[in-house]
C-alpha atoms as a PDB file:
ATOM      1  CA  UNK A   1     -23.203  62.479  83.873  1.00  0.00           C
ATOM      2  CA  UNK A   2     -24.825  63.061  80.730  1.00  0.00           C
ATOM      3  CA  UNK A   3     -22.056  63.528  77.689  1.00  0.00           C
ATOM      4  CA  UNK A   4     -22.104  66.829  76.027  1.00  0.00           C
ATOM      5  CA  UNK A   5     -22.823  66.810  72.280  1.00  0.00           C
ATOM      6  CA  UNK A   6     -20.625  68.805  70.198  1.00  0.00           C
ATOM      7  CA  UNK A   7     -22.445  70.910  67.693  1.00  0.00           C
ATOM      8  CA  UNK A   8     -21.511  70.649  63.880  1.00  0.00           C
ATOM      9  CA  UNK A   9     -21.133  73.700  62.584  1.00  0.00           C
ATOM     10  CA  UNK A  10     -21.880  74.249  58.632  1.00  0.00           C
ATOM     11  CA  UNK A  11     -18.064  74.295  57.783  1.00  0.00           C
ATOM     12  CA  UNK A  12     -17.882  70.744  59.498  1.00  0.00           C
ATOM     13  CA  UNK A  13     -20.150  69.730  57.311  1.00  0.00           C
ATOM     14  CA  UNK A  14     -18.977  71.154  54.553  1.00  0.00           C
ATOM     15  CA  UNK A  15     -15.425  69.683  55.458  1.00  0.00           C
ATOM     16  CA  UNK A  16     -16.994  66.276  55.760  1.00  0.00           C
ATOM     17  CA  UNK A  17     -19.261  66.504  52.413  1.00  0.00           C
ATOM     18  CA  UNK A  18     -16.146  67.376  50.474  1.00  0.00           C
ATOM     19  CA  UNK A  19     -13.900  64.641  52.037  1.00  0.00           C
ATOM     20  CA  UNK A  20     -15.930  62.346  51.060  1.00  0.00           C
ATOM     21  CA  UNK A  21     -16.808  63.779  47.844  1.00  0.00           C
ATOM     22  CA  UNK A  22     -12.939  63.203  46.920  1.00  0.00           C
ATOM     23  CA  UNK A  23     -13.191  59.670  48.141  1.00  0.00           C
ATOM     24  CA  UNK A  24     -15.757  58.808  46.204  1.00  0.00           C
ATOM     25  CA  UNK A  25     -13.868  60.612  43.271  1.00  0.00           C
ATOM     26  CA  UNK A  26     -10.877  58.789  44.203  1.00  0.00           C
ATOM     27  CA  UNK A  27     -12.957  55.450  43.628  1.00  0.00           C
ATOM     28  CA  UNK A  28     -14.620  56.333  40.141  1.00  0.00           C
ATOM     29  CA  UNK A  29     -10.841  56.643  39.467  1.00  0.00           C
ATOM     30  CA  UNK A  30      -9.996  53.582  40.490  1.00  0.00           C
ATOM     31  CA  UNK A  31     -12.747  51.980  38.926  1.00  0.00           C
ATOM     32  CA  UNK A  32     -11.897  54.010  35.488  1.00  0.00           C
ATOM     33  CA  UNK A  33      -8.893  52.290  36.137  1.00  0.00           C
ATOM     34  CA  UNK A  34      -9.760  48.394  36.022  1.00  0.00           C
ATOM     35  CA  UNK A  35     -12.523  49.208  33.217  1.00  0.00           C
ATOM     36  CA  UNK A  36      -9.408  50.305  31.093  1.00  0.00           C
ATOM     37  CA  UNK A  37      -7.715  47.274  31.815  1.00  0.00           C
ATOM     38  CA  UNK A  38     -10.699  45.068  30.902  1.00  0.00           C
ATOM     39  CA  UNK A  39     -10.921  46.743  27.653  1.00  0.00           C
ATOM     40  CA  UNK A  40      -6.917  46.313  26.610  1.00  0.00           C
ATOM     41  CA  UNK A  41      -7.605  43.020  27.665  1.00  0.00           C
ATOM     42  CA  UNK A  42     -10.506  42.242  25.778  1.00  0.00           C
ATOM     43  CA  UNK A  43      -8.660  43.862  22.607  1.00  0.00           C
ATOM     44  CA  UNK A  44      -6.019  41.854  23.090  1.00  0.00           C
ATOM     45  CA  UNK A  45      -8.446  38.718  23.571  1.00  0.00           C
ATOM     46  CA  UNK A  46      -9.878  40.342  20.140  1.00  0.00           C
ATOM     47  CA  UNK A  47      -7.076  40.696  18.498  1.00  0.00           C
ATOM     48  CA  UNK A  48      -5.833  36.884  19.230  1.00  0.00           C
ATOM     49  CA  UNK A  49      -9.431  35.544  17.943  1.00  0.00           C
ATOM     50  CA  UNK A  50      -9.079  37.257  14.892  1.00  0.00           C
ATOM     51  CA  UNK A  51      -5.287  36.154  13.840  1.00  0.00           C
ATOM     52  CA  UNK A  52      -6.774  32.404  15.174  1.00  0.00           C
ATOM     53  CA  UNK A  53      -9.346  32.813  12.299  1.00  0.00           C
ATOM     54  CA  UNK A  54      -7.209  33.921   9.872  1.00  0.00           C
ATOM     55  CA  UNK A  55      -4.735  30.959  10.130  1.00  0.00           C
ATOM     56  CA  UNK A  56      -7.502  28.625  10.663  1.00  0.00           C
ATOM     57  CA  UNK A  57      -9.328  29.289   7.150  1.00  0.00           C
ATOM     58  CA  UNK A  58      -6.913  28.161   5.000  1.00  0.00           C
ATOM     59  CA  UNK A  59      -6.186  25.103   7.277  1.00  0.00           C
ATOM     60  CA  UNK A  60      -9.714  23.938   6.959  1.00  0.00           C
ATOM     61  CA  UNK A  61      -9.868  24.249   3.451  1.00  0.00           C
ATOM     62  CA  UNK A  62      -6.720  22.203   2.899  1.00  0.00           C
ATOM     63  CA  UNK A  63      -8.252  19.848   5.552  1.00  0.00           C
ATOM     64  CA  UNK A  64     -10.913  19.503   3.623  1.00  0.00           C
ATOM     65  CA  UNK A  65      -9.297  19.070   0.443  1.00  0.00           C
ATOM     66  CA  UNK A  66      -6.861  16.685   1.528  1.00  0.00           C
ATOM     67  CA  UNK A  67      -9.513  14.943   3.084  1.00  0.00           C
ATOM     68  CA  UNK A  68     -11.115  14.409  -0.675  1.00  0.00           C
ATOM     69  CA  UNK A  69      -8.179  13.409  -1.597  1.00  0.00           C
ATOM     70  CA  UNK A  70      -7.662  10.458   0.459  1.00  0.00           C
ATOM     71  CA  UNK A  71     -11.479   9.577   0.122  1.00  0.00           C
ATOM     72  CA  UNK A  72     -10.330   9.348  -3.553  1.00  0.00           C
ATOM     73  CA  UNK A  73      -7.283   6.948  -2.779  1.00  0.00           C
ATOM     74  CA  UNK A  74      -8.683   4.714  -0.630  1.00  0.00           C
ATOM     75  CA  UNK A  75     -11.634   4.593  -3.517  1.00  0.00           C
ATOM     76  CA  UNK A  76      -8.841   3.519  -6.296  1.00  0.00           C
ATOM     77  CA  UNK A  77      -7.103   1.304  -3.893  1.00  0.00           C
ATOM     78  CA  UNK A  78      -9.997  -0.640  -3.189  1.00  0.00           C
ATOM     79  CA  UNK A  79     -10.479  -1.048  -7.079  1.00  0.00           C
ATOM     80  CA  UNK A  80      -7.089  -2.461  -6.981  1.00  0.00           C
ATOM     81  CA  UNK A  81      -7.285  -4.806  -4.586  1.00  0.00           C
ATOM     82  CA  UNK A  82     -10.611  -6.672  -6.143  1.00  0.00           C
ATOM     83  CA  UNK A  83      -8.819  -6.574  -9.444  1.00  0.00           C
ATOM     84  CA  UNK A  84      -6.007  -8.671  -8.071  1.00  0.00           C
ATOM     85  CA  UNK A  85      -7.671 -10.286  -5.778  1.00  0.00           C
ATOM     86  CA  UNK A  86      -7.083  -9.293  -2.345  1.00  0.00           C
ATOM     87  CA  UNK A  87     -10.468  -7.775  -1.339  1.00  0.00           C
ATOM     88  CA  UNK A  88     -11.272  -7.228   2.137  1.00  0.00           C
END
């Protein structure tokens, strides 16, 4: 025996369309969701970058001038050392 097929009428199909009409609105909500957390993240990530530059400038530059500095001392001490004597 041959199954009977039930017939859709249009307010089946209009039941169905809208059901998943709200699912699919129920995912662009969910995915509105996790692109709002990426972008607190990323301002965050942002946000930590930019304080790491700002502490690193100065740092370099007393790097840097520190490392004249020493470049300078080990010039005089070398002086030193072949005026007494004790040259490498």
């Amino acid at each position: 025996m041959a199954k009977a097929k039930k017939q859709i009428t249009l307010n089946d199909l209009a039941r169905m369309m809208q059901s998943e009409f709200i699912d699919i609105h129920k995912e662009f909500r969910q995915i509105h969701e996790i692109d709002k957390l990426f972008v607190d993240e990323f301002d965050r990530i942002r946000s930590d970058i930019r304080d790491i530059k700002t502490t690193l400038g100065p740092l370099v530059r007393i790097m840097a001038e520190q490392e004249r500095e020493l470049g300078d001392i080990r010039l005089r001490l070398n002086q030193v050392e072949r005026k007494v004597g004790i040259s490498k």
